[in-house]
N, C-alpha and C. Protein backbone atom coordinates (compact mmCIF):
# COMPACT_ATOMS: atom_id res chain seq x y z
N UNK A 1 1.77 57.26 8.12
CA UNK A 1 1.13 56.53 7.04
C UNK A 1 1.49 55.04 7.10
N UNK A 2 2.77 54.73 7.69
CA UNK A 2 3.02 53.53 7.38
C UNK A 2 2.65 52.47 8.38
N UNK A 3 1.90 53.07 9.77
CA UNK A 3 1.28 52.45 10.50
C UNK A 3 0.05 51.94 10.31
N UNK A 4 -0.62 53.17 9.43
CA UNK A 4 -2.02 52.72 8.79
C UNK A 4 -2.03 51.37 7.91
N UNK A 5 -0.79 51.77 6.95
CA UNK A 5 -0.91 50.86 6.29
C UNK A 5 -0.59 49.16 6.81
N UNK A 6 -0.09 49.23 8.13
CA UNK A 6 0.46 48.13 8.76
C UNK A 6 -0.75 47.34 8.96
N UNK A 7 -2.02 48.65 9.32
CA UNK A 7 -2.82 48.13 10.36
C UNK A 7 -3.93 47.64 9.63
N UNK A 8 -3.96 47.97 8.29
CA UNK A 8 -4.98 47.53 7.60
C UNK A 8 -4.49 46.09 6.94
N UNK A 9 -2.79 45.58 6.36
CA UNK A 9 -2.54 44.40 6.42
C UNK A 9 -2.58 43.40 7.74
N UNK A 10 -2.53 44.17 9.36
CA UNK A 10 -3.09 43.31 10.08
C UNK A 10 -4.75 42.90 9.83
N UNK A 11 -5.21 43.30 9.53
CA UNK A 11 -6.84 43.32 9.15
C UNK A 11 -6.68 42.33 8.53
N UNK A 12 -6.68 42.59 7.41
CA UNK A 12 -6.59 41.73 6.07
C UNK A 12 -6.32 40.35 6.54
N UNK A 13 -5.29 39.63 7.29
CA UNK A 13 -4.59 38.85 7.81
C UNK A 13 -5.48 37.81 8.26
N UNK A 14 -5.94 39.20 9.32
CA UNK A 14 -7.34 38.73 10.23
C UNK A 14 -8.55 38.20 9.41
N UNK A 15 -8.56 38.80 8.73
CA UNK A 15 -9.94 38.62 7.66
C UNK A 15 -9.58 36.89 7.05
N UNK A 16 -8.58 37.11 6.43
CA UNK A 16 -8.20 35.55 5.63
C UNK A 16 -8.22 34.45 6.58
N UNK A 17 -7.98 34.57 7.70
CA UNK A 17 -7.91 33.73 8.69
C UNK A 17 -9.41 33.39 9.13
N UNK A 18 -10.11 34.46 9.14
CA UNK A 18 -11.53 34.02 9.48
C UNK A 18 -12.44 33.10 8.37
N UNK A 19 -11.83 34.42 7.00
CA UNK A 19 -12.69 33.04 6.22
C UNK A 19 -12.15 31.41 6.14
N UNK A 20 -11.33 31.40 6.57
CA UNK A 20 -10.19 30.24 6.53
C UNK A 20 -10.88 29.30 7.39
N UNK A 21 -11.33 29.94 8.59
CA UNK A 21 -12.51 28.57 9.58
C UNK A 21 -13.61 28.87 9.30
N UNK A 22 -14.56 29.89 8.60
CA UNK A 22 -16.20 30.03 8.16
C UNK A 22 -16.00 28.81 7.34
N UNK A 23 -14.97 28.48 6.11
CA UNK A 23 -14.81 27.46 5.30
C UNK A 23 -14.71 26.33 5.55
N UNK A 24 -14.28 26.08 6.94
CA UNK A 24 -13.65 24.47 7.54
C UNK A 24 -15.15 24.62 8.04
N UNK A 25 -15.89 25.23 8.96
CA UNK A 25 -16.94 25.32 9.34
C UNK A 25 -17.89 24.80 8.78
N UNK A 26 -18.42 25.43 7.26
CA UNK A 26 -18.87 25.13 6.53
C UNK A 26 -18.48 23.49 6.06
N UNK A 27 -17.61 23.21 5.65
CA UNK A 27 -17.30 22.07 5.27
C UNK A 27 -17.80 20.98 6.51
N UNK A 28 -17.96 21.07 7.96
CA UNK A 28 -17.88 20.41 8.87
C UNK A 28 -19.62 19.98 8.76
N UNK A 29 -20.07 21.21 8.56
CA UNK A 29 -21.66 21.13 8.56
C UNK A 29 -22.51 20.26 7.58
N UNK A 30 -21.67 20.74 6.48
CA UNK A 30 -21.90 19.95 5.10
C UNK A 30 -22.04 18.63 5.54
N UNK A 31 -20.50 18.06 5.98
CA UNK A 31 -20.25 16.40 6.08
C UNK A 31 -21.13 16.16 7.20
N UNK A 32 -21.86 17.12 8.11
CA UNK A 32 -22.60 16.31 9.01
C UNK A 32 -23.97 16.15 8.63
N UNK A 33 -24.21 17.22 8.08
CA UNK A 33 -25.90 16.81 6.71
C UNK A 33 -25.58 15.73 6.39
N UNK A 34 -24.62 15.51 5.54
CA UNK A 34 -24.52 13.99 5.06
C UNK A 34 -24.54 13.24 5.67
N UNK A 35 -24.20 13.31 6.54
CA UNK A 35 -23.80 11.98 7.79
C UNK A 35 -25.68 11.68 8.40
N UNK A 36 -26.18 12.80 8.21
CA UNK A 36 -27.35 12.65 9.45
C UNK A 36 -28.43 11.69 8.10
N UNK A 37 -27.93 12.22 6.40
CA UNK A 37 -28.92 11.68 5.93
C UNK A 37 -28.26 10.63 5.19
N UNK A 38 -27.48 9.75 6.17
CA UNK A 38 -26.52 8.49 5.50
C UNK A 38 -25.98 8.46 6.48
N UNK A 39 -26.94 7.89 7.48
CA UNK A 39 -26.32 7.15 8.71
C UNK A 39 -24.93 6.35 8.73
N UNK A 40 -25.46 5.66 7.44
CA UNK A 40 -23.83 4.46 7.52
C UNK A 40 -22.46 5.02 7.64
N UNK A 41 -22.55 6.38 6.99
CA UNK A 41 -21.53 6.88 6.77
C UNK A 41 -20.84 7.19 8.80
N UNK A 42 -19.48 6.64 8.76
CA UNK A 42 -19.19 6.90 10.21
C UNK A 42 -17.60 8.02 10.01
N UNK A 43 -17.21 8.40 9.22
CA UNK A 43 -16.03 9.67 8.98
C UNK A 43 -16.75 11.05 8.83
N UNK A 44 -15.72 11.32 9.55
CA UNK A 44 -16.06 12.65 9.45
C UNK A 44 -14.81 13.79 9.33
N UNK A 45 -14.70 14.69 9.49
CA UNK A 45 -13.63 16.00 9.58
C UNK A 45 -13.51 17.01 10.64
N UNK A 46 -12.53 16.90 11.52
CA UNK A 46 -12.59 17.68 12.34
C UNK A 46 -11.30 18.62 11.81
N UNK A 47 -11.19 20.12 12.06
CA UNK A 47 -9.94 20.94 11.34
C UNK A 47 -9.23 19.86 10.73
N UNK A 48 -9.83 19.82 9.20
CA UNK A 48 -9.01 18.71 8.27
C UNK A 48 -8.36 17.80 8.45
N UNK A 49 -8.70 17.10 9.83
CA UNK A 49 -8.19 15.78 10.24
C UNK A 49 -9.09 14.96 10.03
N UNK A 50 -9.17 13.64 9.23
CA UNK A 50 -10.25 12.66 9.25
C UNK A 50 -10.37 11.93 11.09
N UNK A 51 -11.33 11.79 11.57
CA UNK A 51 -11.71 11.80 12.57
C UNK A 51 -12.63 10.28 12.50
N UNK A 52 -13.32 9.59 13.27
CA UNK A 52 -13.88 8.58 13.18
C UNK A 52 -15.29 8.70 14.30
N UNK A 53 -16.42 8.77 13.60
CA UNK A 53 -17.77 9.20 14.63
C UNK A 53 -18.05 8.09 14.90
N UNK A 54 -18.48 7.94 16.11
CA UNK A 54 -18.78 6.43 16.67
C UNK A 54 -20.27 7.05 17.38
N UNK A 55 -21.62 7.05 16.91
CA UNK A 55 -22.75 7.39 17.23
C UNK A 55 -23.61 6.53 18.81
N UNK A 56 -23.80 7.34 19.62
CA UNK A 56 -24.29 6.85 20.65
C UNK A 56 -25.68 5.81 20.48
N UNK A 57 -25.44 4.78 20.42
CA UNK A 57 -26.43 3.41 20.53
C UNK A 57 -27.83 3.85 21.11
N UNK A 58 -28.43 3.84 20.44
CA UNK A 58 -30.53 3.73 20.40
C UNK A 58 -30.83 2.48 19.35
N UNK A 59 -32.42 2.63 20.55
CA UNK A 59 -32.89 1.59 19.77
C UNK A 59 -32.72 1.81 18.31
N UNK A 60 -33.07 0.77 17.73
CA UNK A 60 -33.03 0.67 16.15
C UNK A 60 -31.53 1.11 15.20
N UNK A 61 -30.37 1.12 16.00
CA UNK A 61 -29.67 1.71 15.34
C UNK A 61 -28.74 0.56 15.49
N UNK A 62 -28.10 -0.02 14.56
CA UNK A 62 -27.37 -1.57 14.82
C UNK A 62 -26.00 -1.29 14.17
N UNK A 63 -24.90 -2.14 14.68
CA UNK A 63 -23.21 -2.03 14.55
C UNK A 63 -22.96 -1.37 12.96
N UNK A 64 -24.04 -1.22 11.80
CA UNK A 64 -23.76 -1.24 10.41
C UNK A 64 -23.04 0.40 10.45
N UNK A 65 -23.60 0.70 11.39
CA UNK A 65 -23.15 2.58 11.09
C UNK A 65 -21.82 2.82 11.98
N UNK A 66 -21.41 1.85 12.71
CA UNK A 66 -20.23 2.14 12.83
C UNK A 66 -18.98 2.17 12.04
N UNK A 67 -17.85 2.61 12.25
CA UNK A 67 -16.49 2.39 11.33
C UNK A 67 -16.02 1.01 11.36
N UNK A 68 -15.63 0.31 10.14
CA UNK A 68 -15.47 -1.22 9.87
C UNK A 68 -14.57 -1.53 11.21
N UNK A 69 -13.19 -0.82 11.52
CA UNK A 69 -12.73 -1.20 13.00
C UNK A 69 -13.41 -1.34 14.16
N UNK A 70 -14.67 -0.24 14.18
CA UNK A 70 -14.92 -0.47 15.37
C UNK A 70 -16.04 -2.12 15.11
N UNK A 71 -16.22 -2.73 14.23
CA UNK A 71 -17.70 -3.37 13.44
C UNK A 71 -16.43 -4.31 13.94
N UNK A 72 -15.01 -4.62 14.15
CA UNK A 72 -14.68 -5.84 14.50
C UNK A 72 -14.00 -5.41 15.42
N UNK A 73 -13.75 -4.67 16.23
CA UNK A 73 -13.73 -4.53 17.71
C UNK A 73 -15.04 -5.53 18.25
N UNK A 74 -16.42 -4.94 18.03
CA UNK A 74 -17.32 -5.76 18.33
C UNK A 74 -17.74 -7.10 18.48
N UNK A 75 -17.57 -7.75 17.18
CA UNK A 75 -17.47 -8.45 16.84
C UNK A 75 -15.98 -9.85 18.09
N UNK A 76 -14.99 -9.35 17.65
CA UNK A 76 -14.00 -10.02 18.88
C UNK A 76 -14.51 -9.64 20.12
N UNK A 77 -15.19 -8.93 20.48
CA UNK A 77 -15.95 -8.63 22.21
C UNK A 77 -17.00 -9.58 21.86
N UNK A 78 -18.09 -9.82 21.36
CA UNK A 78 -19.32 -10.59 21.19
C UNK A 78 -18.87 -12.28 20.93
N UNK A 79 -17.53 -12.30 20.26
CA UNK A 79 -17.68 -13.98 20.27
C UNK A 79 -16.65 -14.45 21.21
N UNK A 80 -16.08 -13.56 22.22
CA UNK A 80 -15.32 -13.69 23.05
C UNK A 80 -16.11 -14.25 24.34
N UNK A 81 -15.67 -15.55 25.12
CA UNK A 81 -16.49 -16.31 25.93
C UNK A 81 -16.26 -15.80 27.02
N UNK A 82 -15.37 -15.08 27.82
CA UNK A 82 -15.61 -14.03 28.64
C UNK A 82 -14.86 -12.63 28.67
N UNK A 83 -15.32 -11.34 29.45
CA UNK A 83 -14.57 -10.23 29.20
C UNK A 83 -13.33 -10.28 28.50
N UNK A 84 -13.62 -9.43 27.94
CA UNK A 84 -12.28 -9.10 27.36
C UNK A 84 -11.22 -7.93 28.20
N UNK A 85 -9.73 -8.14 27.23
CA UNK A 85 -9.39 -6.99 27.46
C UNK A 85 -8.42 -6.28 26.34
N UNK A 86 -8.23 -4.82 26.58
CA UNK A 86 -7.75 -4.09 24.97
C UNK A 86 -6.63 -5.22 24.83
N UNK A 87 -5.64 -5.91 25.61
CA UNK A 87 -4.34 -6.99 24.56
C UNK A 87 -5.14 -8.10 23.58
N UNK A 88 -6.05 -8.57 24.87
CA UNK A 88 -6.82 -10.06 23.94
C UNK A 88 -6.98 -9.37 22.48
N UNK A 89 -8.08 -7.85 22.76
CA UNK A 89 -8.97 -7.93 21.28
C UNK A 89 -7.66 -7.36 20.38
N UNK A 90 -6.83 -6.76 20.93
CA UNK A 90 -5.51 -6.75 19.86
C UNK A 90 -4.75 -7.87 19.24
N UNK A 91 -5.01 -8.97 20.36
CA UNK A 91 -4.03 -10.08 19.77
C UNK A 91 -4.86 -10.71 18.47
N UNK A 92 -6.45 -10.93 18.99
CA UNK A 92 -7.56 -11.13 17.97
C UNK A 92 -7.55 -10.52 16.63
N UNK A 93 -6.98 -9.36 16.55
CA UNK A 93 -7.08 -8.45 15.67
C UNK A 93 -5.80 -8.42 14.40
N UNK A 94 -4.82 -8.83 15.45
CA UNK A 94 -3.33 -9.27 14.60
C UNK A 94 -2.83 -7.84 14.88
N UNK A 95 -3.15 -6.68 16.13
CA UNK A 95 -2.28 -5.80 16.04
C UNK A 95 -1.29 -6.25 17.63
N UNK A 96 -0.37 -4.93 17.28
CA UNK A 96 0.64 -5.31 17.82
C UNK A 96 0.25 -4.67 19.24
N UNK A 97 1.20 -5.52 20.24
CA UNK A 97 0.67 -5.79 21.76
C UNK A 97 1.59 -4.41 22.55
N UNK A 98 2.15 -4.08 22.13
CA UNK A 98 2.91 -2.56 22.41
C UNK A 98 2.39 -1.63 22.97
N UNK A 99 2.67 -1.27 24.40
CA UNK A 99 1.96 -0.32 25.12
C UNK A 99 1.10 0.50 24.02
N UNK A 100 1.54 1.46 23.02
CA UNK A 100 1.02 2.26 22.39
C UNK A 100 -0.70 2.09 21.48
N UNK A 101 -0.19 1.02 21.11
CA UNK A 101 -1.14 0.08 19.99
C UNK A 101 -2.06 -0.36 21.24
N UNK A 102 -2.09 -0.99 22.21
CA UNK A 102 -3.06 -1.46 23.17
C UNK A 102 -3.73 -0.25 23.97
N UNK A 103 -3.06 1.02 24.28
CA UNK A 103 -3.90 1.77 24.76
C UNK A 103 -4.49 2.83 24.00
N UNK A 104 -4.20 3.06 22.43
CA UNK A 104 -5.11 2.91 21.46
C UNK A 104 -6.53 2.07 21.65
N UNK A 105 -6.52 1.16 21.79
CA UNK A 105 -7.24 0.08 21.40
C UNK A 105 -8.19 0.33 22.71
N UNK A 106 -7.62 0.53 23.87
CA UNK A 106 -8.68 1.06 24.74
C UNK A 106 -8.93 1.93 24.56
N UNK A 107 -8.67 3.08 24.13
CA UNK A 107 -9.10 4.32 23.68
C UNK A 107 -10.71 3.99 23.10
N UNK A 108 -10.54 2.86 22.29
CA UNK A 108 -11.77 2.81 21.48
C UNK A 108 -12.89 1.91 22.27
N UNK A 109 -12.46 1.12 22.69
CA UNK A 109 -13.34 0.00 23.64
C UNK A 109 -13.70 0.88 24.76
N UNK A 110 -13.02 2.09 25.01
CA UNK A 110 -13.90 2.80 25.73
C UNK A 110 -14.90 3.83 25.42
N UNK A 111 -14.40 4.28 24.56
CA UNK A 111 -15.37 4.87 23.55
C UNK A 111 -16.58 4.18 23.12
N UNK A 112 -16.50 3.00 22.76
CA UNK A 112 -17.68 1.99 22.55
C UNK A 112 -18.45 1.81 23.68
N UNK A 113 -17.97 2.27 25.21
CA UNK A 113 -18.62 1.47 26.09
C UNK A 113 -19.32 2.66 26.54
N UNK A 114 -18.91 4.10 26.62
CA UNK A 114 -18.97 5.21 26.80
C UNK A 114 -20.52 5.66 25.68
N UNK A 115 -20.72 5.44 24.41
CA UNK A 115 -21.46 5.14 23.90
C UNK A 115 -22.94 4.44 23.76
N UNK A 116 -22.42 3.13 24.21
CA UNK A 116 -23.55 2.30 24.78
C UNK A 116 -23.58 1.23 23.85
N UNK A 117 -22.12 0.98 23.02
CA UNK A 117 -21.92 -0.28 22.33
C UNK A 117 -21.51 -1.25 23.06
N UNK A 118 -21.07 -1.41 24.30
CA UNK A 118 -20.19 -2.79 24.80
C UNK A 118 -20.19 -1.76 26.68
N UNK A 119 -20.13 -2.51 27.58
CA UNK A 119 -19.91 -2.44 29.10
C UNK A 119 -18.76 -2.59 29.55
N UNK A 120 -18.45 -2.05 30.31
CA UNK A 120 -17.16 -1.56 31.05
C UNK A 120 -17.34 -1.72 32.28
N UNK A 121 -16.50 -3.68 32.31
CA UNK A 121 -16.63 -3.74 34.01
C UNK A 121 -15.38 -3.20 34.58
N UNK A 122 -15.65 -3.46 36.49
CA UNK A 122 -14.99 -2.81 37.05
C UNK A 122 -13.49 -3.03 36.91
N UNK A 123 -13.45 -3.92 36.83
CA UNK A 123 -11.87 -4.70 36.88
C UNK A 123 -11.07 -4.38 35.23
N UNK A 124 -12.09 -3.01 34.19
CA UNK A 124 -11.29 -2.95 33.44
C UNK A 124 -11.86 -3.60 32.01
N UNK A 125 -12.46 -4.44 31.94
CA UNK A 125 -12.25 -5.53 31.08
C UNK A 125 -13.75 -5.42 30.38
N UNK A 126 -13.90 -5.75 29.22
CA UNK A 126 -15.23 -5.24 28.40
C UNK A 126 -15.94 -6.40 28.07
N UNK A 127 -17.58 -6.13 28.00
CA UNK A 127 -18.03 -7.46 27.17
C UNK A 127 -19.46 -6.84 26.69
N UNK A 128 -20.22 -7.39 25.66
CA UNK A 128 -20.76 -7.21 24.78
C UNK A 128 -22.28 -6.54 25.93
N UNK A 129 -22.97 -5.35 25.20
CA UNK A 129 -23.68 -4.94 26.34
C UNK A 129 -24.91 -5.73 26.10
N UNK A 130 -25.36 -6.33 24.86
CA UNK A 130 -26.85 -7.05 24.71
C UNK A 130 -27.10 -8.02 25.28
């Protein structure tokens, strides 16, 4: 008997756990309805981590729907007189020049370029793709 009963609190377990991601699921879907009918909006939720959507560049779709960081990432790439690179737009930015914080910062300038917000020349170094 007391195996049965083991095996039906493994169940149970199982069960709570499932509704536990149908719910994050749900919630994920929700925020992306919203997102699709409120472009501007650029957060989102991935397993209850706020996350940051950076939407792949088409016509008609301009820097407003990006996240305000990435809106001055851009911005220091576009009035920058030649390529950049992740220290410059950090130093631009007032963050700190620390391995960590700078390859952050490429993290995102590649992401932007990966996208089709900004170009990624060979030597590394980014500049505005328009």
């Amino acid at each position: 008997m007391s195996q049965q009963l083991q095996e039906v609190r493994d169940e149970l377990e199982e069960l709570a756990v499932a509704e536990r991601v149908a719910r994050r699921l749900a919630e994920q879907l929700r925020m992306e309805t919203e997102r699709e009918a409120t472009p501007a909006q650029a957060a989102g939720q991935v397993t209850g981590r706020a996350v940051l959507l950076v939407p792949q560049r088409e016509r008609g779709v301009f820097e407003a729907v990006l996240p305000e960081d990435y809106q001055r990432i851009m911005d220091v790439v576009r009035r920058a007189d030649a390529p950049v690179m992740a220290k410059q737009v950090c130093g631009e930015l007032g963050i700190s020049l620390e391995p960590a914080r700078s390859e952050a910062m490429r993290a995102k300038l590649n992401q932007l370029a990966e996208r089709g917000w900004l170009r990624k020349l060979a030597d590394g170094r980014f500049t505005s793709a328009l």
